[in-house]
C-alpha atoms as a PDB file:
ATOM      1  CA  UNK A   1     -20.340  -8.144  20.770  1.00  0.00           C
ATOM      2  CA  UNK A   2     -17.513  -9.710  18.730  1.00  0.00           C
ATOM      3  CA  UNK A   3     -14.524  -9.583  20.568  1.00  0.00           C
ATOM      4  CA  UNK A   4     -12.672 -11.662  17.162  1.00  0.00           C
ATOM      5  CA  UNK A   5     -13.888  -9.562  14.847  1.00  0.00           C
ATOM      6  CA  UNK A   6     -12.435  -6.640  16.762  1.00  0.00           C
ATOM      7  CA  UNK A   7      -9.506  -8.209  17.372  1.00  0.00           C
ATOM      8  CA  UNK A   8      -9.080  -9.004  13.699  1.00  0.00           C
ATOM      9  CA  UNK A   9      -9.980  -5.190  12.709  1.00  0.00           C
ATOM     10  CA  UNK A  10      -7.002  -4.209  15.319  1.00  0.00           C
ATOM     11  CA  UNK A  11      -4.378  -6.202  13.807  1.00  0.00           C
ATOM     12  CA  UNK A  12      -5.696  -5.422  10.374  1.00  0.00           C
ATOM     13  CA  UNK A  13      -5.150  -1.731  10.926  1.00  0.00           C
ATOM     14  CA  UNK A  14      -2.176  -2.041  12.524  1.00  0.00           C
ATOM     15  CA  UNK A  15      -1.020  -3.704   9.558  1.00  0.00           C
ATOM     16  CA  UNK A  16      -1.847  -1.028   7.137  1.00  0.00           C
ATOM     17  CA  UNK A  17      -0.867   1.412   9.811  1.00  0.00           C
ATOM     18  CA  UNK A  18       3.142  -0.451   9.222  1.00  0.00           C
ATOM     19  CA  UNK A  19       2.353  -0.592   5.549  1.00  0.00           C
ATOM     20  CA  UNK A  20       1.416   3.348   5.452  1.00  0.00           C
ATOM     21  CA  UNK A  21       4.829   3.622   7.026  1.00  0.00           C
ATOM     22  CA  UNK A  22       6.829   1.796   4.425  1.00  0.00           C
ATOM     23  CA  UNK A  23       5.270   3.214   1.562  1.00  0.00           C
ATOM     24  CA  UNK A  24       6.543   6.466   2.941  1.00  0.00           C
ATOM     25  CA  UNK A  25       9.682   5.885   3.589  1.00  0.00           C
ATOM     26  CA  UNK A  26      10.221   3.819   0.515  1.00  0.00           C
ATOM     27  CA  UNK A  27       8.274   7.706  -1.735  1.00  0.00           C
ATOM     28  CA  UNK A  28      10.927   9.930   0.450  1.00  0.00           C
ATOM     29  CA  UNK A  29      14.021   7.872  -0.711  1.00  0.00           C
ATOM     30  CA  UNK A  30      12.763   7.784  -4.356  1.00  0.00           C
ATOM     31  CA  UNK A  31      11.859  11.528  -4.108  1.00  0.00           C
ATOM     32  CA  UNK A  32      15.453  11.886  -3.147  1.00  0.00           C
ATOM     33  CA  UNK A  33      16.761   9.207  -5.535  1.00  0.00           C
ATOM     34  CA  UNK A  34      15.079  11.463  -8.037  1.00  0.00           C
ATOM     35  CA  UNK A  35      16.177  14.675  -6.989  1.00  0.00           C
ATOM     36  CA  UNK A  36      19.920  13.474  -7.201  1.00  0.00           C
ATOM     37  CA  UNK A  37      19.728  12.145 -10.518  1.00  0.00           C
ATOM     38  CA  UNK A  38      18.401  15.227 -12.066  1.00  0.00           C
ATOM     39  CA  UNK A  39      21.297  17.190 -10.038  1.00  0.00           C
ATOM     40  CA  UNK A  40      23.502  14.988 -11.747  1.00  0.00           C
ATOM     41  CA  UNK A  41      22.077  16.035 -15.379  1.00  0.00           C
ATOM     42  CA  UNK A  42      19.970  12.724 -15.768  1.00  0.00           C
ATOM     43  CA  UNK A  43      22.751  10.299 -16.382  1.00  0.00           C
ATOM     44  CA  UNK A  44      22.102   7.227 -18.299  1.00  0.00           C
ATOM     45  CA  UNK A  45      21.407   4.238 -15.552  1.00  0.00           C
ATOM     46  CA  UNK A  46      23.663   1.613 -14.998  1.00  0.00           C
ATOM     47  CA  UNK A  47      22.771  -2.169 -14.777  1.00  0.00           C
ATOM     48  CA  UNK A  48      22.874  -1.815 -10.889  1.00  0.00           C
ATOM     49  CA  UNK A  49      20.655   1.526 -10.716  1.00  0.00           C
ATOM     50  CA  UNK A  50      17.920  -0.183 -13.565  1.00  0.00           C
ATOM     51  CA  UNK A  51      18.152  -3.823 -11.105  1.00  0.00           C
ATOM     52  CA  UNK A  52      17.220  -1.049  -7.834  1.00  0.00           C
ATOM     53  CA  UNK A  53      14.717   0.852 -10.443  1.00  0.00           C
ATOM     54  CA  UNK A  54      12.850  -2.781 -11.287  1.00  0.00           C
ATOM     55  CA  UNK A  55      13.422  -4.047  -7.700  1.00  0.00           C
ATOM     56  CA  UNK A  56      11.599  -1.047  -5.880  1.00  0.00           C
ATOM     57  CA  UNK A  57       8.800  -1.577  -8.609  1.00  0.00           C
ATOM     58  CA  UNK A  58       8.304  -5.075  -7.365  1.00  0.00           C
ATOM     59  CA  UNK A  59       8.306  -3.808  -3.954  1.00  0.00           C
ATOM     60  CA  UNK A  60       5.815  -1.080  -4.576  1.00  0.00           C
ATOM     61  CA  UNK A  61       3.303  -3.964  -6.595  1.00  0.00           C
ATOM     62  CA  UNK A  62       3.722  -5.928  -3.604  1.00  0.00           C
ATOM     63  CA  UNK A  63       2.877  -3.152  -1.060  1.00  0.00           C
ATOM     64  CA  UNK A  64      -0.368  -2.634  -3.250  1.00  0.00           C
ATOM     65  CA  UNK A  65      -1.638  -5.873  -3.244  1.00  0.00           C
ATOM     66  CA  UNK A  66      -0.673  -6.008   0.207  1.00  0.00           C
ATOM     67  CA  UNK A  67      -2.839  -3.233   0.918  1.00  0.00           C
ATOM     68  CA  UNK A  68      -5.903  -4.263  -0.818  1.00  0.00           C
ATOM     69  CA  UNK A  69      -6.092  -7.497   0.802  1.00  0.00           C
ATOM     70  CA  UNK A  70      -5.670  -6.094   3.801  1.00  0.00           C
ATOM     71  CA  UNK A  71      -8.765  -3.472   3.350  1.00  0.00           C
ATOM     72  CA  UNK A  72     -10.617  -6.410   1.804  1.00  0.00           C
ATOM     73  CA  UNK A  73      -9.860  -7.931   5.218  1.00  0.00           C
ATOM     74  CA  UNK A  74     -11.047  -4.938   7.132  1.00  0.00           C
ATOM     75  CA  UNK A  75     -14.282  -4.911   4.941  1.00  0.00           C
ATOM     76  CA  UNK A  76     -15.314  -8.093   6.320  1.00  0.00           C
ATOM     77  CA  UNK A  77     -14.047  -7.257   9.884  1.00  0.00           C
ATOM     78  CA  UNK A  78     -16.399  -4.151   9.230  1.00  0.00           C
ATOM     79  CA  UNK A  79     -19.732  -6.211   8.032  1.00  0.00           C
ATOM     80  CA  UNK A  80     -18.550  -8.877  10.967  1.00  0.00           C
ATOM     81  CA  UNK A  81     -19.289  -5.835  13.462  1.00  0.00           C
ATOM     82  CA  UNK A  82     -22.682  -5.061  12.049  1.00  0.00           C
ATOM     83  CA  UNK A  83     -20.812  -1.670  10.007  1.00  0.00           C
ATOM     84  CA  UNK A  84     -22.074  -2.284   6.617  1.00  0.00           C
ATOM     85  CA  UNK A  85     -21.835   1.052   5.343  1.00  0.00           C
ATOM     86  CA  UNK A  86     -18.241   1.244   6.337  1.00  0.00           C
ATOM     87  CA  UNK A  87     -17.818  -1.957   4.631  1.00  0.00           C
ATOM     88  CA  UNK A  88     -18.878  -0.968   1.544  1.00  0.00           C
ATOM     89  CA  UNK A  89     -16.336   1.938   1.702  1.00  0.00           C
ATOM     90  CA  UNK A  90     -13.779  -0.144   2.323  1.00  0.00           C
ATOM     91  CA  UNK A  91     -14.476  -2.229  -0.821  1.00  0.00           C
ATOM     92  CA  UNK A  92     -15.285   0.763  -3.016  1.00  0.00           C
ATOM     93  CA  UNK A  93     -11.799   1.527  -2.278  1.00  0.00           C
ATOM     94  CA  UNK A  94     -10.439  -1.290  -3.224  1.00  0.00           C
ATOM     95  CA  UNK A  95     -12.267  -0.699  -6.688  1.00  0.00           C
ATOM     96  CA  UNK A  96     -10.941   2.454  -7.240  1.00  0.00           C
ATOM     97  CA  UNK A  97      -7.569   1.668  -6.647  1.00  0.00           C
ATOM     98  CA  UNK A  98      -8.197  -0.947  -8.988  1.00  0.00           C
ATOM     99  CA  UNK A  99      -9.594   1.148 -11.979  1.00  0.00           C
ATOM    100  CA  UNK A 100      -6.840   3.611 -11.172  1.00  0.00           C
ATOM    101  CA  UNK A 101      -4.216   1.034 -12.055  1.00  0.00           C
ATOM    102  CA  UNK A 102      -6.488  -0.073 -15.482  1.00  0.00           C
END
């Protein structure tokens, strides 16, 4: 019935579908990051290795806001296509990941 709003969900998902991706790849090389740095006895950080630490931060805050406006998106998508219950899912997320942050 609303070929936009579908449209719209599509791209929204395949969105956080890309998004899912990066934050993956972006856990495995910290994971890895990690595991070296306690292999080499937790060495202090140097400027460059703090700049990556705060930089990767940044990128992590971004991919989270990223990803909430992006469910907010699909929430309205969702009520567009008549699936209110689905909606409010979607935006009950978004709460939780918000009081998770608090």
């Amino acid at each position: 019935h609303h070929p936009a709003s579908v449209a719209a969900l599509l791209h929204d998902l395949g969105a956080l579908h890309d998004l899912l991706d990066a934050t993956e790849a972006a856990s495995d090389a910290m994971v890895q990051e990690m595991a070296a740095w306690q292999a080499a006895g937790y060495p202090v950080l140097d400027a460059a290795a703090r700049t990556r630490s705060a930089e990767r931060y940044r990128e992590s805050c971004a991919r989270r806001a990223a990803a909430r406006t992006l469910v907010a998106s699909l929430a309205s998508c969702a009520t567009r296509c008549g699936l209110r219950a689905t909606a409010q899912r979607l935006l009950g997320l978004c709460e939780t990941s918000e009081a998770g942050r608090g």
